[in-house]
Protein backbone atom coordinates (compact mmCIF):
# COMPACT_ATOMS: atom_id res chain seq x y z
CA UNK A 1 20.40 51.18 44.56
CA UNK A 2 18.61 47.95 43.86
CA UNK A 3 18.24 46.29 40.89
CA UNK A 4 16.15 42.90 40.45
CA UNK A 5 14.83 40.52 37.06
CA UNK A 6 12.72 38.30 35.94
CA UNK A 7 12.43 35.85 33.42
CA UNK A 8 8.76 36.09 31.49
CA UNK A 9 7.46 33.41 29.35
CA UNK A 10 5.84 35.85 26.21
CA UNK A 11 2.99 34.33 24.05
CA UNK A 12 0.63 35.11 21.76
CA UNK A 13 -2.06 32.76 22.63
CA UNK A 14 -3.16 31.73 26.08
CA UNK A 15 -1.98 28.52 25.86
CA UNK A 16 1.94 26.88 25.58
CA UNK A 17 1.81 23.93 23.33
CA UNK A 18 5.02 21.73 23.69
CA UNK A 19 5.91 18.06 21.99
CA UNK A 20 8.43 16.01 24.03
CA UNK A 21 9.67 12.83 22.31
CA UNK A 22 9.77 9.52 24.31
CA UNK A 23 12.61 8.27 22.18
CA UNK A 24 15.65 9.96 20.59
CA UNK A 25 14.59 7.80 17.75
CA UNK A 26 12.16 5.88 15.71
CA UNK A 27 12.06 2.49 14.60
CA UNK A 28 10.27 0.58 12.02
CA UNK A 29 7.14 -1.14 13.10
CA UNK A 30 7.54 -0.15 16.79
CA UNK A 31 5.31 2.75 18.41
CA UNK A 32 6.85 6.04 19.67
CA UNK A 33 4.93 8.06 21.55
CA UNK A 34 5.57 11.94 21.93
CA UNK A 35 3.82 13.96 25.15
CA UNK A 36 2.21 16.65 24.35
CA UNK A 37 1.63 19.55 27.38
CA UNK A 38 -1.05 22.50 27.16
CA UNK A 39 -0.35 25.20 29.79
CA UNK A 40 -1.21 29.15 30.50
CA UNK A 41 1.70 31.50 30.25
CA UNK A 42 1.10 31.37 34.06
CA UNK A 43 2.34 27.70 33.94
CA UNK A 44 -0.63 26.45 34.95
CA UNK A 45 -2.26 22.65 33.49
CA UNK A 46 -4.91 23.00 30.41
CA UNK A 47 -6.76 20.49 29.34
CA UNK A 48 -7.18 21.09 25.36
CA UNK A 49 -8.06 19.11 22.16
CA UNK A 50 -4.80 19.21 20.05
CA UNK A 51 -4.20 18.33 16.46
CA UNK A 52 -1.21 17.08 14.91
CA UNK A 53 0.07 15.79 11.82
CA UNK A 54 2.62 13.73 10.76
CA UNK A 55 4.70 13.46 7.61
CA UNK A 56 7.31 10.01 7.58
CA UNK A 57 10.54 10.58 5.17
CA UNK A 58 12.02 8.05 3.28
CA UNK A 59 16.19 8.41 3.44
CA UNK A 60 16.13 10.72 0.09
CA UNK A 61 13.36 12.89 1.55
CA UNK A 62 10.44 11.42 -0.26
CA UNK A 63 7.20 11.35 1.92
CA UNK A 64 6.21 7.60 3.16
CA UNK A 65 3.00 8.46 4.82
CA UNK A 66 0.94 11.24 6.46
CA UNK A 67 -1.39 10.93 9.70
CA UNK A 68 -3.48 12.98 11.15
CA UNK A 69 -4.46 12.53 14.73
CA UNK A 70 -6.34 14.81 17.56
CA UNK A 71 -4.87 14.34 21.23
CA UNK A 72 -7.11 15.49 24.46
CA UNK A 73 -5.00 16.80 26.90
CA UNK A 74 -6.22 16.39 30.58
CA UNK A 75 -4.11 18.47 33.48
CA UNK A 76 -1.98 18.88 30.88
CA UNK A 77 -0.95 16.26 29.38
CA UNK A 78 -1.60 14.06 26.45
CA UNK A 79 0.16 10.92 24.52
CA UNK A 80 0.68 11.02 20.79
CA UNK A 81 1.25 7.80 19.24
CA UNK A 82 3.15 7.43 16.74
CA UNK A 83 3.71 3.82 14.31
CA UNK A 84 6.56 4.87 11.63
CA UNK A 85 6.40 3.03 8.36
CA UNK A 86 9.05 0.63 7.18
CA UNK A 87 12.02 3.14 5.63
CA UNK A 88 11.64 6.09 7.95
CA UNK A 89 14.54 7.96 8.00
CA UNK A 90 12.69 10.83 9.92
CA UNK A 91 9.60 11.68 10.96
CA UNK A 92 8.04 15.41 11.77
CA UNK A 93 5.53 16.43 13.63
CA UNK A 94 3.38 19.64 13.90
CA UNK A 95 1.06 20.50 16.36
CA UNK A 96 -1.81 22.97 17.13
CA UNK A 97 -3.96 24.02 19.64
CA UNK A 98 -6.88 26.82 20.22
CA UNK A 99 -8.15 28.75 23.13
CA UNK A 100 -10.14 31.86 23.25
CA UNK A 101 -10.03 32.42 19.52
CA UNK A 102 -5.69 32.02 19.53
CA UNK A 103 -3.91 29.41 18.11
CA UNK A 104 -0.37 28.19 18.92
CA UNK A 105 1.48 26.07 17.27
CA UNK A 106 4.79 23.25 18.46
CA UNK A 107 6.83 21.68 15.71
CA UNK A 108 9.20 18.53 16.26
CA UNK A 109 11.79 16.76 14.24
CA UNK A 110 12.47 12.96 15.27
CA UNK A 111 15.10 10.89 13.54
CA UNK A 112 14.97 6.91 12.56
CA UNK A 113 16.79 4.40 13.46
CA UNK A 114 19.05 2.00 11.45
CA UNK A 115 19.94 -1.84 11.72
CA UNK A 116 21.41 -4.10 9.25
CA UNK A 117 19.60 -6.56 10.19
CA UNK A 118 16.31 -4.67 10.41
CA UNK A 119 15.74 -5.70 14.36
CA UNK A 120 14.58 -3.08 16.44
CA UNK A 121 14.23 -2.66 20.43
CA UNK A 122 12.27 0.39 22.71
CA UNK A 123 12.76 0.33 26.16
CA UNK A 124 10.38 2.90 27.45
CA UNK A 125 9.27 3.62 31.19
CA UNK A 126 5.36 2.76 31.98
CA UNK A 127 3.56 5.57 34.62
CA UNK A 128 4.96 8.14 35.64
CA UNK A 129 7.98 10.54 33.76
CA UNK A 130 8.55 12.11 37.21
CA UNK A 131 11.63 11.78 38.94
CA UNK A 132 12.42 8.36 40.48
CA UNK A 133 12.76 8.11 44.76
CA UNK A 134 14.61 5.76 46.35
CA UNK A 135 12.80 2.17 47.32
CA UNK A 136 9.80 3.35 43.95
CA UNK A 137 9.52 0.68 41.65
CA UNK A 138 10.44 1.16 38.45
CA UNK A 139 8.23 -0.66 35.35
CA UNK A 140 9.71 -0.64 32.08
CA UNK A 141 8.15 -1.68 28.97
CA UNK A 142 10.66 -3.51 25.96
CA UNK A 143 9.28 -4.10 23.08
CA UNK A 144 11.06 -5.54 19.48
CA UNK A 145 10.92 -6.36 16.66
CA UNK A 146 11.91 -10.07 17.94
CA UNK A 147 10.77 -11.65 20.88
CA UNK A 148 13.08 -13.01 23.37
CA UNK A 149 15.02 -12.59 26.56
CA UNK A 150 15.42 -9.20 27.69
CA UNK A 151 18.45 -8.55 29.35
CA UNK A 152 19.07 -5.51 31.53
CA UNK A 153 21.16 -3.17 33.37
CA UNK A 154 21.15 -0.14 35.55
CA UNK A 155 24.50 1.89 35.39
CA UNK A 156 25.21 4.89 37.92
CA UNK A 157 28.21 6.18 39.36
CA UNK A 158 30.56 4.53 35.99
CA UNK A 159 29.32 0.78 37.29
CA UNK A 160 26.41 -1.44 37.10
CA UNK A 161 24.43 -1.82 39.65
CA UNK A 162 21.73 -4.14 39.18
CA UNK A 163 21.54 -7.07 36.22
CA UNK A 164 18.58 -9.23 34.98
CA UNK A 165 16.34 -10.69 32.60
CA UNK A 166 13.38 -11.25 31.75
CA UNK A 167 11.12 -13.73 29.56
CA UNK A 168 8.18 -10.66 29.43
CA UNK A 169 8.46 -7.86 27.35
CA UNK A 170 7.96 -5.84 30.95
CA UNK A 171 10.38 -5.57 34.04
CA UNK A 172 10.81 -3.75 37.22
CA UNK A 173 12.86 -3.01 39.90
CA UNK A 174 12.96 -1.19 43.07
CA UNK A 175 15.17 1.88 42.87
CA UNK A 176 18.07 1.32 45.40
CA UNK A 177 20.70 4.16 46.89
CA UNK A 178 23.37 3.23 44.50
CA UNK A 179 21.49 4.58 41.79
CA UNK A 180 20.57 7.62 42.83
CA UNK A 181 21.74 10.90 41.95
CA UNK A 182 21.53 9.30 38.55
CA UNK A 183 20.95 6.14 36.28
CA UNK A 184 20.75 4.96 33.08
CA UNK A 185 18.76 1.61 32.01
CA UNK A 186 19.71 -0.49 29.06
CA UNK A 187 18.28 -3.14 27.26
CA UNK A 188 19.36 -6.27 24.81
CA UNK A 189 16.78 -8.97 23.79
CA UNK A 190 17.96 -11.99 22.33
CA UNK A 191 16.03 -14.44 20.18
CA UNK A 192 16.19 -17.87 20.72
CA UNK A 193 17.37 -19.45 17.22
CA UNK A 194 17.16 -23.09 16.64
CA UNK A 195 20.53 -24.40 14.05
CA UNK A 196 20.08 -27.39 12.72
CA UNK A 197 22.57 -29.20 10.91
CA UNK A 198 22.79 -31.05 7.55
């Protein structure tokens, strides 16, 4: 006897609407942005108009602000941009999209981020969200609520193996063999503060 399975993706509508966060978190006065992917049960790329609306919380659950935005998706693939008011403590986002007369719908919950001294930094990658190779350049984009310095490093294997700065909000760097199977970048800016005494 033989026996074999399969795993089926079951839908309603002909198209699979997911919203993939950027950023574990949001931050005042800094955009996040969100991808949003449009695909047949079949897995293959749709390009679709989207709609999606926003609601920003306060801390005690009162709303802050509501957008309403409409995202093209081409292969695909679409950006939703989002600018979270000063106070978010979360943000949530609904989506929908239509084909043939179905609707689907993708729902995502994205919390805010806190600082005592109300600066902020997002280190996000620019191009592609594809797996890195070795000897690809890297570009990331830091932007705060600050300018300054950014200071980086890329950890793998427990260690750091590569450390710089830059004076742009932008750096790269050519992926080497140390970090491969897996790295992690992180990011510090520091503003330059002039003291002066009395």
């Amino acid at each position: 006897e033989q026996k074999t399975s399969e795993v089926l993706t079951i839908t309603e509508a002909p198209v699979v609407l997911s919203l993939i966060p950027r950023t574990k978190s949001l931050k005042p006065g800094i955009s996040a942005e969100i991808i949003v992917g449009t695909k047949g049960p079949d897995g293959s790329a749709l390009g679709l108009e989207v709609t999606a609306n926003t609601v920003y919380y306060s801390e005690n659950g009162a709303t802050l602000g509501q957008v309403a935005s409409n995202v093209t998706t081409a292969q695909g693939v679409g950006t939703l941009t989002l600018l979270p008011p000063a106070s978010t403590s979360y943000a949530e986002v609904t989506a929908r999209a239509e084909l043939s007369g179905h609707a689907t719908s993708a729902f995502v919950r994205i919390g805010g981020a806190y600082s005592p001294s109300g600066s902020f930094l997002s280190l996000a990658r620019v191009g592609s969200v594809e797996a890195a190779s070795v000897g690809e350049v890297l570009s990331f984009s830091a932007v705060s609520t600050h300018r300054g310095t950014v200071y980086f490093e890329v950890y793998a294997g427990g260690r750091t193996v590569l450390s710089d700065a830059s004076e742009a909000d932008t750096f790269s760097f050519a992926v080497t063999p140390d970090m491969s199977p897996r790295a992690k970048v992180v990011a510090s800016v520091f503003a330059a503060i002039v003291l002066v005494g009395v």
